[in-house]
Structure formats: structure tokens, C-alpha cells
C-alpha atoms as a PDB file:
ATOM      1  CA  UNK A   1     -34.986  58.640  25.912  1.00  0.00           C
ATOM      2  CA  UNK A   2     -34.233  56.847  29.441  1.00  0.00           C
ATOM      3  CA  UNK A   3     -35.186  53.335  27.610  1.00  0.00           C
ATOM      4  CA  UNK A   4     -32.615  53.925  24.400  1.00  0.00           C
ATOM      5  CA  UNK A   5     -29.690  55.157  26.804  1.00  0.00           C
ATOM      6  CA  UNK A   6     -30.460  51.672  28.503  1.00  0.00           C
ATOM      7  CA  UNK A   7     -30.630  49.549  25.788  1.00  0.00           C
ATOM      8  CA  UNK A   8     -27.027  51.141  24.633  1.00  0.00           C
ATOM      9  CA  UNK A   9     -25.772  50.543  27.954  1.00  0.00           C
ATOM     10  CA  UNK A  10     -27.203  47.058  28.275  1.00  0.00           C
ATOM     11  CA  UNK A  11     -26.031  46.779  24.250  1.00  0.00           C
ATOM     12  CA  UNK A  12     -22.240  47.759  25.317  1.00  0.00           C
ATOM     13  CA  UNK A  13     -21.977  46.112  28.938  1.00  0.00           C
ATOM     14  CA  UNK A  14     -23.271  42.553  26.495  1.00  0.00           C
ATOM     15  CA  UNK A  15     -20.328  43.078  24.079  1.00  0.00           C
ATOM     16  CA  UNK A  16     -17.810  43.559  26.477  1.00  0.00           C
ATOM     17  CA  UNK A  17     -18.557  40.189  28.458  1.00  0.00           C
ATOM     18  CA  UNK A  18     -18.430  38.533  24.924  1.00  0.00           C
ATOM     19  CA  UNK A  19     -15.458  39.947  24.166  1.00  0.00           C
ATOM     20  CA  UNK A  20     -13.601  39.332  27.366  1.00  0.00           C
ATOM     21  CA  UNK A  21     -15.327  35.574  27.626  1.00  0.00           C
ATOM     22  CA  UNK A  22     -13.145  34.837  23.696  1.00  0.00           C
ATOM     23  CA  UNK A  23     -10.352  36.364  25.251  1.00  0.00           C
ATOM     24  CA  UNK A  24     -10.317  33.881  27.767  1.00  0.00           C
ATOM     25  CA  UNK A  25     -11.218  30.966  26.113  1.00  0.00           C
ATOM     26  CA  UNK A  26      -8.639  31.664  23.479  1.00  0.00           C
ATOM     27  CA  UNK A  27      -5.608  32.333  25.800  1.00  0.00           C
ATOM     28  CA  UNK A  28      -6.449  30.279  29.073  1.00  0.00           C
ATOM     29  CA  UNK A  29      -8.485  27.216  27.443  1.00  0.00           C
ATOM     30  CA  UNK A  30      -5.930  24.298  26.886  1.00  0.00           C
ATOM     31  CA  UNK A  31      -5.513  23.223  23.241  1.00  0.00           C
ATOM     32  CA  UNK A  32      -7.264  19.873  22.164  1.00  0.00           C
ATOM     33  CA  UNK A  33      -4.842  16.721  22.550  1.00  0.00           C
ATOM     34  CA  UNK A  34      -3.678  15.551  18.793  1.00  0.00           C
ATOM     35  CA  UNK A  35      -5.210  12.532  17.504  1.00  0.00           C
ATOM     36  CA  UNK A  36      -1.089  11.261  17.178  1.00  0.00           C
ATOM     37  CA  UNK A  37       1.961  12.007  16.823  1.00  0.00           C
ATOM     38  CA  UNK A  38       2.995  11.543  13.439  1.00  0.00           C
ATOM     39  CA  UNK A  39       6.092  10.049  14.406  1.00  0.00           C
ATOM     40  CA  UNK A  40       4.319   7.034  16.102  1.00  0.00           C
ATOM     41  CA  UNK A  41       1.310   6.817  14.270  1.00  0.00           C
ATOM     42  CA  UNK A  42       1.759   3.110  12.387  1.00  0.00           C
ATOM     43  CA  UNK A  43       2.357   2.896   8.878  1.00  0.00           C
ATOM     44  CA  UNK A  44       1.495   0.907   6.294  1.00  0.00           C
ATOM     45  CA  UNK A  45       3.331  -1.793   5.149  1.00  0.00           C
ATOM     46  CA  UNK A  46       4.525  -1.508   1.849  1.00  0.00           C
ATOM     47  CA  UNK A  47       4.362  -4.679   0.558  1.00  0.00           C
ATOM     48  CA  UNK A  48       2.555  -6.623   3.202  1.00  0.00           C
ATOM     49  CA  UNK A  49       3.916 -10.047   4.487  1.00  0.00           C
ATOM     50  CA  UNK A  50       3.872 -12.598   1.914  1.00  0.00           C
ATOM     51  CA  UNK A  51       3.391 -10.669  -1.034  1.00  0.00           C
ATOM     52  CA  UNK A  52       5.600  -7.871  -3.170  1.00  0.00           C
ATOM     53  CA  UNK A  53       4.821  -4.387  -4.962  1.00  0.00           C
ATOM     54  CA  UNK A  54       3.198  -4.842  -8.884  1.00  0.00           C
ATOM     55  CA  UNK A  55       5.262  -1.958  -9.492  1.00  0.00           C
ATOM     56  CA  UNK A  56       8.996  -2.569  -7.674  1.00  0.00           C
ATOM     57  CA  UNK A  57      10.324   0.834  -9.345  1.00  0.00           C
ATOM     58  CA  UNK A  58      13.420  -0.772 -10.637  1.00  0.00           C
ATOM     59  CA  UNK A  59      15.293   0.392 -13.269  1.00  0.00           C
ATOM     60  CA  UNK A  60      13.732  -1.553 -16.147  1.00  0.00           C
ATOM     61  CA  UNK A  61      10.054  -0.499 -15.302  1.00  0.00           C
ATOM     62  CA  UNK A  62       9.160  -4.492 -14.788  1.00  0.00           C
ATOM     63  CA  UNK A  63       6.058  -5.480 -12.860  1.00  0.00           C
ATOM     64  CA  UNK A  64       4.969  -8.306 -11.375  1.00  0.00           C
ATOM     65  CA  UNK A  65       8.966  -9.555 -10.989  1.00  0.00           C
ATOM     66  CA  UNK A  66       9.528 -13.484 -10.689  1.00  0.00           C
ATOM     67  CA  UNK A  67       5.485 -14.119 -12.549  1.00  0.00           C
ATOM     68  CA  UNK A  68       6.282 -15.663 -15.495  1.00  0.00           C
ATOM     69  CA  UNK A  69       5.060 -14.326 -19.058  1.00  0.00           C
ATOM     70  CA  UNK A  70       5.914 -10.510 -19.189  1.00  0.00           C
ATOM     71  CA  UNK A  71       5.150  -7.870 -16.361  1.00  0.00           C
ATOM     72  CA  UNK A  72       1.640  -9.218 -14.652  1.00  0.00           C
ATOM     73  CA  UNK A  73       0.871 -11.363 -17.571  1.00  0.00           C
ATOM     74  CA  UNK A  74      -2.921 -12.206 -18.064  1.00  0.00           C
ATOM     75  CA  UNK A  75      -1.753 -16.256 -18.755  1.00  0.00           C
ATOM     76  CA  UNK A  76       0.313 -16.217 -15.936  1.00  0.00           C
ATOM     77  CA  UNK A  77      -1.749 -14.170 -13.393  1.00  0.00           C
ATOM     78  CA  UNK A  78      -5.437 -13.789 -11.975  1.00  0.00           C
ATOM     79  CA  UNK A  79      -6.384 -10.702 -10.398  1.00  0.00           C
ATOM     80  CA  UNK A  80      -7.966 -11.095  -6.761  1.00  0.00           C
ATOM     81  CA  UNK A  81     -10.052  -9.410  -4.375  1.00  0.00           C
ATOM     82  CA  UNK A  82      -8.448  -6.529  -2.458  1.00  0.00           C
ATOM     83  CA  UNK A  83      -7.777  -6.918   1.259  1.00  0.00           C
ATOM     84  CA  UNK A  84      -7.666  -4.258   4.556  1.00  0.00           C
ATOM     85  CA  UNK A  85      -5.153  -4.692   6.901  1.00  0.00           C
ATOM     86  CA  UNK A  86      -4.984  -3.228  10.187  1.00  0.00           C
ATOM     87  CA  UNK A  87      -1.647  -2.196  11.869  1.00  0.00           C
ATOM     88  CA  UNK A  88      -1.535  -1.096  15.413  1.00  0.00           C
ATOM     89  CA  UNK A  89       0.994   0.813  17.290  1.00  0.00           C
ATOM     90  CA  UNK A  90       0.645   1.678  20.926  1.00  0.00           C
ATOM     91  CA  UNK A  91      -2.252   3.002  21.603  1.00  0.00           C
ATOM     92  CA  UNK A  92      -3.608   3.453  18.210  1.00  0.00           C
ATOM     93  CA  UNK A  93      -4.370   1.922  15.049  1.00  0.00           C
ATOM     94  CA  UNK A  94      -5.211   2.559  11.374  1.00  0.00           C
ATOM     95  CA  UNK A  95      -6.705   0.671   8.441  1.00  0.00           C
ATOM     96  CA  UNK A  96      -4.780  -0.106   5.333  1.00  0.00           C
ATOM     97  CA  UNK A  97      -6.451  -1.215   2.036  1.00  0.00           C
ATOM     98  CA  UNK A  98      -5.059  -2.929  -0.459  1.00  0.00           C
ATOM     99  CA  UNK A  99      -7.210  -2.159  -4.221  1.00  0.00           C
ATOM    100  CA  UNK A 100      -4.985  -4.183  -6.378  1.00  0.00           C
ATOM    101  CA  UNK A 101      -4.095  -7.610  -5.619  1.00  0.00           C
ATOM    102  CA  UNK A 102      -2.519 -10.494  -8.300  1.00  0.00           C
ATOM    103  CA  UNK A 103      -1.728 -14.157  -8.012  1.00  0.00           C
ATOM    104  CA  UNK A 104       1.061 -15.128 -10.398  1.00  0.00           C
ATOM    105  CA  UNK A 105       1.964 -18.664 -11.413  1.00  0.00           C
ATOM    106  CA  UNK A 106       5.686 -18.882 -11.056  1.00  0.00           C
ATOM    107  CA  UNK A 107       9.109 -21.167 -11.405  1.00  0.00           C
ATOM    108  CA  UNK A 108      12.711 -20.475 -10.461  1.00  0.00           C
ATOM    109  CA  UNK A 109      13.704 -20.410 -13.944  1.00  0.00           C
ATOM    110  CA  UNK A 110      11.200 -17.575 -14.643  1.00  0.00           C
ATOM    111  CA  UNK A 111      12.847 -15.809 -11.541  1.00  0.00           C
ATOM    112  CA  UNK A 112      16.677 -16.283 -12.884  1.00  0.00           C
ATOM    113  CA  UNK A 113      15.289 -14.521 -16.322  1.00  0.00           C
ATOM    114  CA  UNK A 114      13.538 -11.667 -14.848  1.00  0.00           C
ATOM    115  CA  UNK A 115      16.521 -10.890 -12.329  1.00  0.00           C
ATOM    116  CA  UNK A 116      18.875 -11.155 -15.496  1.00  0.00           C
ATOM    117  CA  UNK A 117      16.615  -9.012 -17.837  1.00  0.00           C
ATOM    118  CA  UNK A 118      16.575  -6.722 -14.625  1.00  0.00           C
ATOM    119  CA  UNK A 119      19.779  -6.293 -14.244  1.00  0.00           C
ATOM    120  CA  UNK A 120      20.587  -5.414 -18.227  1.00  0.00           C
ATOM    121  CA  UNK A 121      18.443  -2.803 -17.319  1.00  0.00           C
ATOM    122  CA  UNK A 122      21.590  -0.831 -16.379  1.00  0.00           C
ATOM    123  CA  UNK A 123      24.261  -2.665 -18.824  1.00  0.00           C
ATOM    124  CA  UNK A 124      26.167  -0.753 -21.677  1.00  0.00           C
ATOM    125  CA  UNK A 125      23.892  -2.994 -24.295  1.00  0.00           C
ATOM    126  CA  UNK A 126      20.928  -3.859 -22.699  1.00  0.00           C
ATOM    127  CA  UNK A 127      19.690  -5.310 -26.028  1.00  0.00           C
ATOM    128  CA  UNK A 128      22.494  -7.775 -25.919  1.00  0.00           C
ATOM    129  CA  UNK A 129      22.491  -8.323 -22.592  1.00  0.00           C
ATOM    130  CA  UNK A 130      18.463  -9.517 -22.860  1.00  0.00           C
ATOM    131  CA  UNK A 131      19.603 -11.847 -25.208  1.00  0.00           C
ATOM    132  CA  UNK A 132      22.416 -13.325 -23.070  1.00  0.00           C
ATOM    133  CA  UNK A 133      19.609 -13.813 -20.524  1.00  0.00           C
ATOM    134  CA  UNK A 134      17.210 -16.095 -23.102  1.00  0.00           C
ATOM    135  CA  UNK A 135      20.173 -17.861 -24.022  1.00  0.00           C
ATOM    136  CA  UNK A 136      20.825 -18.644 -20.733  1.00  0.00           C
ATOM    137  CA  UNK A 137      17.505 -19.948 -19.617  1.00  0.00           C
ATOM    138  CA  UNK A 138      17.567 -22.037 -22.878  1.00  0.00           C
ATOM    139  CA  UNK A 139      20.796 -23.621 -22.374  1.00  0.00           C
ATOM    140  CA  UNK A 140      20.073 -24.650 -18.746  1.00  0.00           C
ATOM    141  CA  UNK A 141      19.436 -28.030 -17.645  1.00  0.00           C
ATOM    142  CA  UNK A 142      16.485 -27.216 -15.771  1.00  0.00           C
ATOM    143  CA  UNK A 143      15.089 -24.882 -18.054  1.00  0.00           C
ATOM    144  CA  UNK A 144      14.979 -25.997 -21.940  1.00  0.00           C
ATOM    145  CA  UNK A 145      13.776 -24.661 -24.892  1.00  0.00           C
ATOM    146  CA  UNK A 146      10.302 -25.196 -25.402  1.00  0.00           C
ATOM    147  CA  UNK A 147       9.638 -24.305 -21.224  1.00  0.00           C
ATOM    148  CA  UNK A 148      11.630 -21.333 -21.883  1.00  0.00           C
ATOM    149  CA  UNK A 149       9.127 -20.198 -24.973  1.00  0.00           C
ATOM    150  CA  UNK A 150       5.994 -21.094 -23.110  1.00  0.00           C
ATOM    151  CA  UNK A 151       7.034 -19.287 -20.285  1.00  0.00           C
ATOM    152  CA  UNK A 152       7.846 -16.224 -21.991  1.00  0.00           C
ATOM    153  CA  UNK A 153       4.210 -16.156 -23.654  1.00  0.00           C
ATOM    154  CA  UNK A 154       3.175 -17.075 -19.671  1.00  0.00           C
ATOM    155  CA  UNK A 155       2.423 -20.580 -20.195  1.00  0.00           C
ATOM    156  CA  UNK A 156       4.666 -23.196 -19.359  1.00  0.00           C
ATOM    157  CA  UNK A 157       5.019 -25.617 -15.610  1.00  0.00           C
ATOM    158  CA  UNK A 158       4.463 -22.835 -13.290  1.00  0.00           C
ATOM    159  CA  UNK A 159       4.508 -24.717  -9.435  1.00  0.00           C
ATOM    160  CA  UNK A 160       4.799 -21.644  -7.651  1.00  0.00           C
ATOM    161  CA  UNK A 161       2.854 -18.640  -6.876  1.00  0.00           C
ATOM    162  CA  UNK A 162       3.664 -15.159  -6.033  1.00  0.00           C
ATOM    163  CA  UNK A 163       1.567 -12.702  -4.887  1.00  0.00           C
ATOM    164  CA  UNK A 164       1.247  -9.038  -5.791  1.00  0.00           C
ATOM    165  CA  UNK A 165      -0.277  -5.656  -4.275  1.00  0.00           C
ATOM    166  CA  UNK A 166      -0.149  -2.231  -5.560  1.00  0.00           C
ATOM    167  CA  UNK A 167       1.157   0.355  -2.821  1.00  0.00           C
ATOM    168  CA  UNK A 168      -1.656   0.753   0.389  1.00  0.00           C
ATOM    169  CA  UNK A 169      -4.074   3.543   0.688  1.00  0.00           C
ATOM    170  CA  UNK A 170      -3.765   4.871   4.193  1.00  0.00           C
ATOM    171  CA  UNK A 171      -6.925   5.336   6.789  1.00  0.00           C
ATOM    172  CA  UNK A 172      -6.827   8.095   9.229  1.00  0.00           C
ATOM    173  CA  UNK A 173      -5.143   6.745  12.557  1.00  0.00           C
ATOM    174  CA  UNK A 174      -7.626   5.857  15.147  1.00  0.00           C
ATOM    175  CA  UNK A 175      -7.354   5.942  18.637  1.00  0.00           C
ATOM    176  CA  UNK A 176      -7.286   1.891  20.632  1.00  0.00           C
ATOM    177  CA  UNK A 177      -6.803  -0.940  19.080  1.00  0.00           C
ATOM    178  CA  UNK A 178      -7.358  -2.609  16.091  1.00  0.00           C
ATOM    179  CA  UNK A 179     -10.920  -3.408  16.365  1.00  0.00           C
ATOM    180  CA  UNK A 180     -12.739  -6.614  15.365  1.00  0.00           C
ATOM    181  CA  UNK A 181     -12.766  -8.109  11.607  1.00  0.00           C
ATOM    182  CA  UNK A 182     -16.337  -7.308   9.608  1.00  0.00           C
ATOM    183  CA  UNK A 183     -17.583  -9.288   7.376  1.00  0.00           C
ATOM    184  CA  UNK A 184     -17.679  -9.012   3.753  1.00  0.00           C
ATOM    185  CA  UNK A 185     -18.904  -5.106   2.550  1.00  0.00           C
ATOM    186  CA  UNK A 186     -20.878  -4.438  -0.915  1.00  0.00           C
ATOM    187  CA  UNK A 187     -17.477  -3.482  -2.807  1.00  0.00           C
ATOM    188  CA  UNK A 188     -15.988  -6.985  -1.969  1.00  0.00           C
ATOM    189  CA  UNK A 189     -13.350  -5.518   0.538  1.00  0.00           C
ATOM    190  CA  UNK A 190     -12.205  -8.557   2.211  1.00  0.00           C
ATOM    191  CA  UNK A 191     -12.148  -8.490   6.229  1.00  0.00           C
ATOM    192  CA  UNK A 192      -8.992  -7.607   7.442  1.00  0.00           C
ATOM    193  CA  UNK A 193      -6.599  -9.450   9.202  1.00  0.00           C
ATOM    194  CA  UNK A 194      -5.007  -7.982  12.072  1.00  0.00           C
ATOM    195  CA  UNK A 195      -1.374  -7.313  12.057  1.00  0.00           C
ATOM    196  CA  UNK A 196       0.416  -5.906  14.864  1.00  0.00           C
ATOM    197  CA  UNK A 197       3.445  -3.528  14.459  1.00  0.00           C
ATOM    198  CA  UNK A 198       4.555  -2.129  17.771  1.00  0.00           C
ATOM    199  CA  UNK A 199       6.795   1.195  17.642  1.00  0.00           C
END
């Protein structure tokens, strides 16, 4: 009888320190510092230097705006291998990839006609107005005819090139700074490039 009354005591005296240790931990234990703020952690850029979004969500639904041929035309452009970025922002940093990359042949007069067909995007008579913009492009100097046809099927003198990303996916942000490039991985992920973006 003596050795069950002890156990119970021994039983009750074990939950109470238990219970009293939680309570202190829980109330008197200092919360665990945030990884960031969100208000300084870096963001992505969205496009990154030197290129601009596939999709610019403009009122006509165009892609690939200035390539010549129509939206990211297979003629015109050649998909390429994604890319990471890192951006870095105090004292932290995060990793931005880049899945869908394109490399678009290009000439001002393709430009003028995709900012025009843009732009009838919004008109009364966008119809009409399209066809005011391959008029145009036909009827100019630098342009012509035959150029204007070819570049519309994405052929056609194309002496500049404009590049093209879809929108970044986001890493986690990291504490430090952006660490060292890596080489190539399995899934062709380019090394990144560092790219510094202070708050």
C-alpha cells in the first residue's frame, strides 16, 4: 500500500514540474527571430535586366512584343536554357529562377507594327485599325512590301534580338549574401549571375 501511495505521489509531484516547466517556456522563453521581414526581403525582378515578360498583359493578349512573326513565333524565336538569378538585400538574399527563356530575331519595323497592332487593341474598330497598321509598314520607306510579308510569317532581315522570360519563381529568402555561382545542375539550370538590389 506504502509503495502505490508513493508512486502516486512521485506520479503527481512529476506532472506538476512538467506542467510548470511548459508554462515557463511558453510565457518567459523569447520567440525565435524571423527569417525577414517581408518588407525588406528582396524581390524578384520582373523582367530581369536586358530582357522583357513573354506575356506583357496588355490589352491585346500579344507575347513576345517587338519579335517579329506573331506572338513568340517559332521562325522568329529559339527557346533557351533557363537562368537563376540571385538578388540580395541587406543582409539577406534569395534565388530567382527563370523556366522560360526566348531569343527573338527582331527589326524596328517589326516593333512600329506590334506597338500599332497594340494599340488598336483598344480602338473603336480594331479590325480596321490592324489594317491601318499593315498598310503602314508597307508603305514605309524602310519597310516594303515583300519585308513586311516575310516578317509577318517571321522571316524577313531580322538584325536585332530581344530577349524574353516568363515571370520568376521565387526561392525562400536566405540569410547572408548571395553565395557563390555552381556550376551547371542535371536539369540544365544555368549558374546564376549575381545581381545586387540594395533596399
Amino acid at each position: 500500500m506504502k509503495k502505490t501511495i508513493t508512486t502516486v505521489i512521485i506520479f503527481i509531484l512529476g506532472f506538476f514540474v512538467i506542467s510548470v516547466s511548459a508554462i515557463f517556456t511558453e510565457y518567459f522563453t523569447a520567440p525565435a527571430e524571423p527569417a525577414e521581414d517581408i518588407a525588406t526581403a528582396p524581390a524578384c525582378p520582373s523582367p530581369p535586366p536586358g530582357y522583357q515578360l513573354i506575356d506583357p498583359g496588355i490589352a491585346s493578349g500579344a507575347l513576345c512584343r517587338g519579335a517579329c512573326g506573331a506572338d513568340c513565333d517559332t521562325d522568329a524565336c529559339r527557346q533557351q536554357n533557363p537562368f537563376t538569378l540571385c538578388v540580395s538585400s541587406g543582409d539577406s538574399y534569395r534565388i530567382c529562377t527563370y523556366a522560360t527563356v526566348f531569343a527573338c530575331g527582331s527589326h524596328p519595323c517589326c516593333v512600329t507594327h506590334d506597338n500599332c497592332y497594340d494599340a488598336c487593341a483598344t480602338a473603336a474598330y480594331p479590325a480596321i485599325c490592324r489594317r491601318g497598321c499593315d498598310f503602314d509598314c508597307v508603305n514605309t520607306i524602310s519597310c516594303g512590301a515583300i519585308d513586311c510579308a516575310l516578317w509577318a510569317a517571321g522571316f524577313g532581315p531580322q538584325p536585332d534580338t530581344l530577349r524574353f522570360t516568363s515571370p520568376p519563381h521565387a526561392g525562400p529568402v536566405m540569410r547572408g549574401g548571395c553565395p557563390a555561382p555552381v556550376p551547371l545542375s542535371g536539369d540544365g539550370i544555368r549558374k546564376h549571375r549575381p545581381l545586387f538590389i540594395e533596399p
